[in-house]
PDB file of N, CA and C in Angstrom:
ATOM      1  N   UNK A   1      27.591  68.624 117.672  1.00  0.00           N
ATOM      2  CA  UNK A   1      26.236  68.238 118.027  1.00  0.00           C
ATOM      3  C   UNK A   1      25.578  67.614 116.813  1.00  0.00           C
ATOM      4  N   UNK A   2      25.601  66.461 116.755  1.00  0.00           N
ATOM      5  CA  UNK A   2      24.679  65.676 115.689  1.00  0.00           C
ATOM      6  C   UNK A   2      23.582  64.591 116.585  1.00  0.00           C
ATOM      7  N   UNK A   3      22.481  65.293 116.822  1.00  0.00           N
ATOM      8  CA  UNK A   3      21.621  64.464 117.569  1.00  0.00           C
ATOM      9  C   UNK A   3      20.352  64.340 116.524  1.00  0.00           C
ATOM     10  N   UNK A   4      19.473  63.777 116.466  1.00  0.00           N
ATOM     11  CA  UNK A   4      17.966  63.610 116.147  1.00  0.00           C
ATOM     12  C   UNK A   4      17.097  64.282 116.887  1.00  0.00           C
ATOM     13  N   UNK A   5      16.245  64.611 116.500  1.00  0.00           N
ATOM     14  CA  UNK A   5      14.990  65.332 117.147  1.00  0.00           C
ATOM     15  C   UNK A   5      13.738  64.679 116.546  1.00  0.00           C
ATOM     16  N   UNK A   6      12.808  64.262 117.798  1.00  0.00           N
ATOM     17  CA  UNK A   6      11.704  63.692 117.171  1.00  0.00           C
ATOM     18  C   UNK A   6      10.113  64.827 117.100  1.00  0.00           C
ATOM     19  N   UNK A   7       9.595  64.319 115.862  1.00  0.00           N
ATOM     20  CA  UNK A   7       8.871  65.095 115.377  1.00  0.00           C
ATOM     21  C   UNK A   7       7.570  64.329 115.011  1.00  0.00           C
ATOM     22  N   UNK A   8       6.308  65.304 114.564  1.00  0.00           N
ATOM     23  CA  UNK A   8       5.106  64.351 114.409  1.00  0.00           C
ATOM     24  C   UNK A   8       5.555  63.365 113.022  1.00  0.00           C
ATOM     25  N   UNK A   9       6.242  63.920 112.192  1.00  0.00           N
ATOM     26  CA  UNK A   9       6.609  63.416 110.795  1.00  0.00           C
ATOM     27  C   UNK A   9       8.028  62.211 111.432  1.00  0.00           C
ATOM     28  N   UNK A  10       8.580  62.313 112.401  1.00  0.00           N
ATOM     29  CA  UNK A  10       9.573  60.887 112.474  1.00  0.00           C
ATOM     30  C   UNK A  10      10.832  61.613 113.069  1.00  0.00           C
ATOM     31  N   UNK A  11      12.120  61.151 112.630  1.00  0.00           N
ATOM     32  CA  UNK A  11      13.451  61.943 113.365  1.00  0.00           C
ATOM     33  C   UNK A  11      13.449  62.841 112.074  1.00  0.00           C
ATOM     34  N   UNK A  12      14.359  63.562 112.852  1.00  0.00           N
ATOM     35  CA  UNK A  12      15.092  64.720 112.121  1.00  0.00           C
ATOM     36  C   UNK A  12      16.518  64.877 112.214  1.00  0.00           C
ATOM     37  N   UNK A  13      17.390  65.051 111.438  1.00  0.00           N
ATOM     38  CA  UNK A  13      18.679  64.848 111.947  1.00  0.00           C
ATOM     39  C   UNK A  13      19.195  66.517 112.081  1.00  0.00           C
ATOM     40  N   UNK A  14      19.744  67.021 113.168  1.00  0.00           N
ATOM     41  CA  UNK A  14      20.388  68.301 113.855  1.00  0.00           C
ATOM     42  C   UNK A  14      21.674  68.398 113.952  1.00  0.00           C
ATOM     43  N   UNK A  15      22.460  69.451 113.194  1.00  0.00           N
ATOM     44  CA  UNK A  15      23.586  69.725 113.430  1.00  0.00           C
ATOM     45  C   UNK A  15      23.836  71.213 114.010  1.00  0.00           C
ATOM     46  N   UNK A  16      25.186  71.716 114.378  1.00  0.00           N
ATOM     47  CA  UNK A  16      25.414  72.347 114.992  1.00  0.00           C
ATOM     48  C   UNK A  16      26.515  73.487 114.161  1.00  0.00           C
ATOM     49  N   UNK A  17      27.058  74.401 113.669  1.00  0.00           N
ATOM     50  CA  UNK A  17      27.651  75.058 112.886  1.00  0.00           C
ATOM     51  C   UNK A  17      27.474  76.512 113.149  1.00  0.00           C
ATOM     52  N   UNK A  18      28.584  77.177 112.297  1.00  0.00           N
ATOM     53  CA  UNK A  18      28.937  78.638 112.271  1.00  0.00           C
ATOM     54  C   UNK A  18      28.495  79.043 110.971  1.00  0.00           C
ATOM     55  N   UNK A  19      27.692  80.037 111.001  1.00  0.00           N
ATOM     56  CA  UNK A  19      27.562  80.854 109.666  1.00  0.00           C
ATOM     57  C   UNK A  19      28.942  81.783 109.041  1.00  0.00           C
ATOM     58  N   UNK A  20      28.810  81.013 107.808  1.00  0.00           N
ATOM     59  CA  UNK A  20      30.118  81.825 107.139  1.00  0.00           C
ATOM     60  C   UNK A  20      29.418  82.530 105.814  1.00  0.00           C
ATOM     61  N   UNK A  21      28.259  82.326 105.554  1.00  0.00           N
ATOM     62  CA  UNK A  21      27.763  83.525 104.244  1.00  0.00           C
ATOM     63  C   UNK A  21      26.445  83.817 104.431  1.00  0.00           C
ATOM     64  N   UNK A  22      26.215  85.226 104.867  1.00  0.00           N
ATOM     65  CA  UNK A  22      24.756  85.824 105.020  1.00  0.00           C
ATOM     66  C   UNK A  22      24.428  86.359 103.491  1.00  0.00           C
ATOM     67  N   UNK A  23      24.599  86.177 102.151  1.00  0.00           N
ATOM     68  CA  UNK A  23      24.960  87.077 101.141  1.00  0.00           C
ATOM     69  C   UNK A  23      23.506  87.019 100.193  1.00  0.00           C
ATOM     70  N   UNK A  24      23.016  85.837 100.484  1.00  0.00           N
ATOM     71  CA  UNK A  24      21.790  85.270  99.562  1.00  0.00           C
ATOM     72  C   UNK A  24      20.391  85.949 100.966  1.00  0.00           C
ATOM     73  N   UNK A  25      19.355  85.856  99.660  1.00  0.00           N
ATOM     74  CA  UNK A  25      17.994  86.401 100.115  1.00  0.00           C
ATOM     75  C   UNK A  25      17.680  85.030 100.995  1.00  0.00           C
ATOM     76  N   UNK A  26      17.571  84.877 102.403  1.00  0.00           N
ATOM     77  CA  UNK A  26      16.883  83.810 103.302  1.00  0.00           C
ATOM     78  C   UNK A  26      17.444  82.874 103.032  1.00  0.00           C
ATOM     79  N   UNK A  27      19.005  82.667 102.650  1.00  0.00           N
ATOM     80  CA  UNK A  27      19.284  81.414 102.697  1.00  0.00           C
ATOM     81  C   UNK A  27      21.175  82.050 103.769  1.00  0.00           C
ATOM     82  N   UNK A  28      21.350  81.272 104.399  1.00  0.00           N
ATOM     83  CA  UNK A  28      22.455  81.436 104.996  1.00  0.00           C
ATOM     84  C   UNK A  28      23.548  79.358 104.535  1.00  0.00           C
ATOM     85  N   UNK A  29      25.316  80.213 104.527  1.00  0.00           N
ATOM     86  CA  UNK A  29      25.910  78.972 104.200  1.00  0.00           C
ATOM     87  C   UNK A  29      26.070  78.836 105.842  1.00  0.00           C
ATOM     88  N   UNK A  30      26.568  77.346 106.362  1.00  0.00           N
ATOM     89  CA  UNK A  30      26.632  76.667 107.458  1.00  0.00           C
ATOM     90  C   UNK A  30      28.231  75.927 107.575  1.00  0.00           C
ATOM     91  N   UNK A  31      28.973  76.234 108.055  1.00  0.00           N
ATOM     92  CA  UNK A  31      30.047  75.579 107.996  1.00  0.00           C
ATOM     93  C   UNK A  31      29.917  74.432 109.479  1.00  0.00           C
ATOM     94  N   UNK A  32      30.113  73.147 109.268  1.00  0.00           N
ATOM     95  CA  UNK A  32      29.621  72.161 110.513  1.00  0.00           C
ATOM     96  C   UNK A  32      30.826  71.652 110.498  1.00  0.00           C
ATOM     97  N   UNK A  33      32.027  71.494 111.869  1.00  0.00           N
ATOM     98  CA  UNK A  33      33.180  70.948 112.196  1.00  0.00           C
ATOM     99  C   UNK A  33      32.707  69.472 112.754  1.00  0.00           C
ATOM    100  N   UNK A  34      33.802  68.713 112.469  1.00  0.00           N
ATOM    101  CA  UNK A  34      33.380  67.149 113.172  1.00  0.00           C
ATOM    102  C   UNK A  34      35.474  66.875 113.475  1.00  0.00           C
ATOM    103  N   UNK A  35      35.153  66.118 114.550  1.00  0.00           N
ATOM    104  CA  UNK A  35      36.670  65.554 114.320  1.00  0.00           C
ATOM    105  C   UNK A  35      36.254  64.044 114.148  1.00  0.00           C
ATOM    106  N   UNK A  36      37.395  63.505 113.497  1.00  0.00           N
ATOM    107  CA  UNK A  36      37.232  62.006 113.114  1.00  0.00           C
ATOM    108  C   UNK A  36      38.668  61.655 113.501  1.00  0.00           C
ATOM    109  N   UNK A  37      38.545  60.266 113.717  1.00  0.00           N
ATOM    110  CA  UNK A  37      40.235  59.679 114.261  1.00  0.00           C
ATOM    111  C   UNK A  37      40.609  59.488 112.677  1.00  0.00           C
ATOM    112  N   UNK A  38      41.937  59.247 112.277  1.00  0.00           N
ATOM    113  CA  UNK A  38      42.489  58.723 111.552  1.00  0.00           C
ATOM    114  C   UNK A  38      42.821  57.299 111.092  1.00  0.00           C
ATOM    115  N   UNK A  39      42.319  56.462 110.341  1.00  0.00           N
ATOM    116  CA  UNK A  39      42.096  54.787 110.730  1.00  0.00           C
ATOM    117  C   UNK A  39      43.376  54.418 110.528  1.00  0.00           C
ATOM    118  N   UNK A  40      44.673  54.882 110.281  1.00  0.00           N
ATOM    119  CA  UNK A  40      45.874  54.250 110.039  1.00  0.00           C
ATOM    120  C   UNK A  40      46.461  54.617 111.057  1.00  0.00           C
ATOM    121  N   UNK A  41      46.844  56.196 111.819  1.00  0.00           N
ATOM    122  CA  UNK A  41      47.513  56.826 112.613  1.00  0.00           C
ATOM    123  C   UNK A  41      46.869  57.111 114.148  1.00  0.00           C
ATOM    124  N   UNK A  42      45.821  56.983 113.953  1.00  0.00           N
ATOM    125  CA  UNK A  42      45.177  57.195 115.623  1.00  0.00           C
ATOM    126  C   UNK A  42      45.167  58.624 115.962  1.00  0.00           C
ATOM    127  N   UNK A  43      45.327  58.944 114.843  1.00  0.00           N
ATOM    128  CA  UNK A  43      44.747  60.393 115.515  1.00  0.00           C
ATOM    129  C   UNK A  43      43.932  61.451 115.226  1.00  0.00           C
ATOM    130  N   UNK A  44      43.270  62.358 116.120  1.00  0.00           N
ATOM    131  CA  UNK A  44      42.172  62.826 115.648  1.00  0.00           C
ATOM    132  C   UNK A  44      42.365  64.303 114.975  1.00  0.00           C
ATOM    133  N   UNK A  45      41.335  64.202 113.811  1.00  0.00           N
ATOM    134  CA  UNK A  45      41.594  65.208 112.939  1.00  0.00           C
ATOM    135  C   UNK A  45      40.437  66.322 112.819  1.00  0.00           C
ATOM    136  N   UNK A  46      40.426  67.419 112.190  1.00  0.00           N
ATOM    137  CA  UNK A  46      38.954  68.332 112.268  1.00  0.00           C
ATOM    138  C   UNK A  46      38.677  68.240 110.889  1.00  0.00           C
ATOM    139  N   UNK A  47      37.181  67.386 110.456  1.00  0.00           N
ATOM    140  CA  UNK A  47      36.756  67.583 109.060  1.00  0.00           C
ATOM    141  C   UNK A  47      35.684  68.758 108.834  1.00  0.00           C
ATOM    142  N   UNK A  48      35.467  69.135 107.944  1.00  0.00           N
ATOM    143  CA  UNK A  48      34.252  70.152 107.972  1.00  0.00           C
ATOM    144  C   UNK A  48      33.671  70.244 106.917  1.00  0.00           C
ATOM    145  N   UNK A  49      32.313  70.347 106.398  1.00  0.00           N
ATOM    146  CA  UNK A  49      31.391  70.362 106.129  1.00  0.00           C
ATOM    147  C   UNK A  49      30.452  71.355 105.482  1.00  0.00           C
ATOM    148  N   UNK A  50      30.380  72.357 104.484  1.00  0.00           N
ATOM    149  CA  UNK A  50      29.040  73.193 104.469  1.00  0.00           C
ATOM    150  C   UNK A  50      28.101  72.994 103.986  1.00  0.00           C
ATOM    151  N   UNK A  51      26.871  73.014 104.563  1.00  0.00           N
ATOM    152  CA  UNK A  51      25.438  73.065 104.532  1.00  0.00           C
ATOM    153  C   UNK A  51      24.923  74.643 103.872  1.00  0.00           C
ATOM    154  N   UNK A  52      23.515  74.611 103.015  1.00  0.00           N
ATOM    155  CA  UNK A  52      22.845  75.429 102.596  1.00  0.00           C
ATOM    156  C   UNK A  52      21.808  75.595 103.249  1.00  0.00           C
ATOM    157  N   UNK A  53      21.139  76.596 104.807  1.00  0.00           N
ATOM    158  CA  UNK A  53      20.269  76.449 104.726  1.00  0.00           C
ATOM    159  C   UNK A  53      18.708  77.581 104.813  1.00  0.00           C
ATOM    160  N   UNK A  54      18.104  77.319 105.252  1.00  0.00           N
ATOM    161  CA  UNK A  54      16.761  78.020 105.143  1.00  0.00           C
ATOM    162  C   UNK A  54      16.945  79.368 106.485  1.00  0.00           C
ATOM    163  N   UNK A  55      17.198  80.634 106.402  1.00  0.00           N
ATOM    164  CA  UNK A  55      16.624  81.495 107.262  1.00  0.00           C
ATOM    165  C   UNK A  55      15.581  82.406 107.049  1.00  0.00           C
ATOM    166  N   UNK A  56      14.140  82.061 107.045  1.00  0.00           N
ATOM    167  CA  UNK A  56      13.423  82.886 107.007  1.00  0.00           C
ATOM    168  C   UNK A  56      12.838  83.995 107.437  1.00  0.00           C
ATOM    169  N   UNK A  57      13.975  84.339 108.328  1.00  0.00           N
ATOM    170  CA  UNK A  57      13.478  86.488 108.915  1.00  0.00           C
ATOM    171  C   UNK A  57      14.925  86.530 108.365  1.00  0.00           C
ATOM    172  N   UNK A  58      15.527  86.002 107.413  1.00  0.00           N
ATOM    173  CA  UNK A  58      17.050  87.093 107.248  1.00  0.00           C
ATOM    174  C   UNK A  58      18.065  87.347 108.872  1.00  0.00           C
ATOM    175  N   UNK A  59      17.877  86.757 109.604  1.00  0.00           N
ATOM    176  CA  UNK A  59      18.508  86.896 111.236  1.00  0.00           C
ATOM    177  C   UNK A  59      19.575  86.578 111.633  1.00  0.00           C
ATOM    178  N   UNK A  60      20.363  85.891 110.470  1.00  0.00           N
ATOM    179  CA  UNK A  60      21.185  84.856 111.333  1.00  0.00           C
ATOM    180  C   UNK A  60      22.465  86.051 110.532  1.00  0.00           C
ATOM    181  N   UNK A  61      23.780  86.124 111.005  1.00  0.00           N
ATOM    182  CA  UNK A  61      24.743  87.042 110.480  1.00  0.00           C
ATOM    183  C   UNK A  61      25.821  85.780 110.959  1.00  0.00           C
ATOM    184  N   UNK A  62      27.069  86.537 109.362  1.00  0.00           N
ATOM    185  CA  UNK A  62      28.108  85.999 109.590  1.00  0.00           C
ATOM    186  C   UNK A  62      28.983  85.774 111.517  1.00  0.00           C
ATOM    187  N   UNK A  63      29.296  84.677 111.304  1.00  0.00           N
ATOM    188  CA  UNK A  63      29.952  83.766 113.207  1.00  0.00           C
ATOM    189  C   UNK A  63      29.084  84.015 114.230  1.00  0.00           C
ATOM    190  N   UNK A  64      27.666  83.977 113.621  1.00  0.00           N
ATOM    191  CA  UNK A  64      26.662  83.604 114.465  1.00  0.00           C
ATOM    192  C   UNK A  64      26.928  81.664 114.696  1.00  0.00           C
ATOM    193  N   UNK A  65      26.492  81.140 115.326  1.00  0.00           N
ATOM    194  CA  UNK A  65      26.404  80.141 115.933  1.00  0.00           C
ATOM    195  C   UNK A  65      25.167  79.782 115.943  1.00  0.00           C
ATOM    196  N   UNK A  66      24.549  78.570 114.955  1.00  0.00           N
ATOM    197  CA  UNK A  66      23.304  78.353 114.963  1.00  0.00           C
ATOM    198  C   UNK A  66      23.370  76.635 114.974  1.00  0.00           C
ATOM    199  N   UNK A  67      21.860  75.765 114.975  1.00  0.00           N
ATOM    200  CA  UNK A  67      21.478  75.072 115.092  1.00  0.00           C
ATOM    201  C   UNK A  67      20.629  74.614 113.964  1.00  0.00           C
ATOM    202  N   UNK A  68      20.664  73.821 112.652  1.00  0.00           N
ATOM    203  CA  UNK A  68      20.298  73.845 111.722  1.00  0.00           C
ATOM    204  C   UNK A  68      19.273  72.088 112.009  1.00  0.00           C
ATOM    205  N   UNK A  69      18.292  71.573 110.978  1.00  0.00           N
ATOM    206  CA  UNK A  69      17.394  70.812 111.102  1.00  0.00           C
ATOM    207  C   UNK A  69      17.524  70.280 109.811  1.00  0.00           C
ATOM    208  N   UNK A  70      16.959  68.981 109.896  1.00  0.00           N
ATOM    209  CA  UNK A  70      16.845  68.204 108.114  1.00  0.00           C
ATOM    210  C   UNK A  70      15.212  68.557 108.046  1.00  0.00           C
ATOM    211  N   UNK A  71      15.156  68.790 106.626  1.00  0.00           N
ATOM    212  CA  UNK A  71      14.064  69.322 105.506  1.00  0.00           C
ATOM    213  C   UNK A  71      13.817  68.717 104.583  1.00  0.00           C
ATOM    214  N   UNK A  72      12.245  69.263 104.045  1.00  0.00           N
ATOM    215  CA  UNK A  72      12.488  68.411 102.690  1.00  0.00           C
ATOM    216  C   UNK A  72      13.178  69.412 102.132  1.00  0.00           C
ATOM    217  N   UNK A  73      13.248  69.374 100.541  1.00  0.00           N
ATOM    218  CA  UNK A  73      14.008  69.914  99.735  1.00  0.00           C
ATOM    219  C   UNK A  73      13.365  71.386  99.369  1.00  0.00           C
ATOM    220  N   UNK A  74      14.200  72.338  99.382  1.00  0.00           N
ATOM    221  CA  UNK A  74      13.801  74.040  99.525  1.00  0.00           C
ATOM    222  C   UNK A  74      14.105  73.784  97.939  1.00  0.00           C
ATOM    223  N   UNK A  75      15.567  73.835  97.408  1.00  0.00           N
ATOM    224  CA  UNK A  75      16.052  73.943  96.460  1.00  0.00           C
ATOM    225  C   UNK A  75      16.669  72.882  96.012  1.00  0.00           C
ATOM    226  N   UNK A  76      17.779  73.372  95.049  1.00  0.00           N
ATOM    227  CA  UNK A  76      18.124  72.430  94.588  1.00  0.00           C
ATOM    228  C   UNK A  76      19.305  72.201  95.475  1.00  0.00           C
ATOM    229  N   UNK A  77      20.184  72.971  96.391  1.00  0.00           N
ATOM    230  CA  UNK A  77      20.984  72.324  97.269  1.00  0.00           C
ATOM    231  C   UNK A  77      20.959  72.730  98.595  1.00  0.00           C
ATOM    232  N   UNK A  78      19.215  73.549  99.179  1.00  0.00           N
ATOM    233  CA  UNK A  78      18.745  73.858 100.410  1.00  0.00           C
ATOM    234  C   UNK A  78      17.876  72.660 101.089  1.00  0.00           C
ATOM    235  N   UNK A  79      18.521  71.803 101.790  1.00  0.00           N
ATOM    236  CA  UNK A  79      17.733  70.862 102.379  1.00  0.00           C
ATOM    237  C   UNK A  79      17.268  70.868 104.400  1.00  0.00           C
ATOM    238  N   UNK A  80      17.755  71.907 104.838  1.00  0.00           N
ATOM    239  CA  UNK A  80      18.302  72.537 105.963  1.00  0.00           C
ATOM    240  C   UNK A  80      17.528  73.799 106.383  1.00  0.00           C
ATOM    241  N   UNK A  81      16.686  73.638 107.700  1.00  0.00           N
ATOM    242  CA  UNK A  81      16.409  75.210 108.330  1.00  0.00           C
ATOM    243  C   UNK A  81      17.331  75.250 109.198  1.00  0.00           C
ATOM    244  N   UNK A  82      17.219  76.737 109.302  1.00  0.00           N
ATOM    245  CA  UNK A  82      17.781  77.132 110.582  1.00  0.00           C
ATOM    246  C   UNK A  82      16.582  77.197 112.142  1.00  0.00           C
ATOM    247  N   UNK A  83      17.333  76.246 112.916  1.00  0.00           N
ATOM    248  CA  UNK A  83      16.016  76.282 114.219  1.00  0.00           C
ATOM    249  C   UNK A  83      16.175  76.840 114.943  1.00  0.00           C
ATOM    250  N   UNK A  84      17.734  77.410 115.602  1.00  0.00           N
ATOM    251  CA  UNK A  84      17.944  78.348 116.815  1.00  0.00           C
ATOM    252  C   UNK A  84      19.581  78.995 116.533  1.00  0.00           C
ATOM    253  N   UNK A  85      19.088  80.415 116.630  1.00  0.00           N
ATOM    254  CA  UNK A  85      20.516  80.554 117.025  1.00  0.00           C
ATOM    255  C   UNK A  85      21.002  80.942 118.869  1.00  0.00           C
ATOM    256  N   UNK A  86      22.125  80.019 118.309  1.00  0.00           N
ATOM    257  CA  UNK A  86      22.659  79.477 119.967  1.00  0.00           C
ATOM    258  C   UNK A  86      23.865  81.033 120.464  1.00  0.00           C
ATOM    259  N   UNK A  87      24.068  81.571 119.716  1.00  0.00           N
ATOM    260  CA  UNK A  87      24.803  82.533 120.400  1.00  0.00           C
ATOM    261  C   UNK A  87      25.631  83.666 119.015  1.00  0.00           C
ATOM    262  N   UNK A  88      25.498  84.588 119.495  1.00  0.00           N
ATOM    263  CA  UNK A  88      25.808  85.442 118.285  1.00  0.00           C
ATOM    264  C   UNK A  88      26.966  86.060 118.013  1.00  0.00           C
ATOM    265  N   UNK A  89      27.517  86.464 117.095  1.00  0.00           N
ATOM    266  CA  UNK A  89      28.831  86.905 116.608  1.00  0.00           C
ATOM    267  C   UNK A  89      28.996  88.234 117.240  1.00  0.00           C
ATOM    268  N   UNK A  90      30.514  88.435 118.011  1.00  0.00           N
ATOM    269  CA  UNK A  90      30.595  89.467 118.144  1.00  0.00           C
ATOM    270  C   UNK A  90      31.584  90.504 117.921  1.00  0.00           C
TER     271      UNK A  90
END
């Protein structure tokens, strides 16, 4: 899921990912899968991605399944809230 979301401030760009580190105070890591074809071989591969981002109630737990948003800059490599989680680890 890489869609835009429009907002009073303009788009926002939305991805879709699994939490793989609850370990930090309100910040959760984001692991985001994409497949891409291969431009020589034709075939499709799984790349992946982690994101740093913003959970502010502490909520989200490791192979939760969340929905993350573009930000301005939290930190120095938190650019990312978390907007929904879509389904939870069990």
């Amino acid at each position: 899921m890489t869609d835009n979301i429009e907002t009073e401030r303009g788009r926002r760009q939305v991805l879709a990912g699994t939490v793989v580190s609850d370990k930090m105070d309100k910040t959760v890591t984001i692991k985001v899968e994409r497949t891409v074809m291969h431009p020589l071989y034709k075939r499709f591969m799984k790349k992946s991605q982690k994101y740093v981002a913003h959970d502010e109630t502490n909520d989200c737990n490791i192979g939760d399944r969340v929905v993350i948003t573009a930000c301005r800059p939290l930190s120095k490599r938190k650019r990312w809230r978390v907007t929904e989680i879509v389904e939870r680890a069990k």
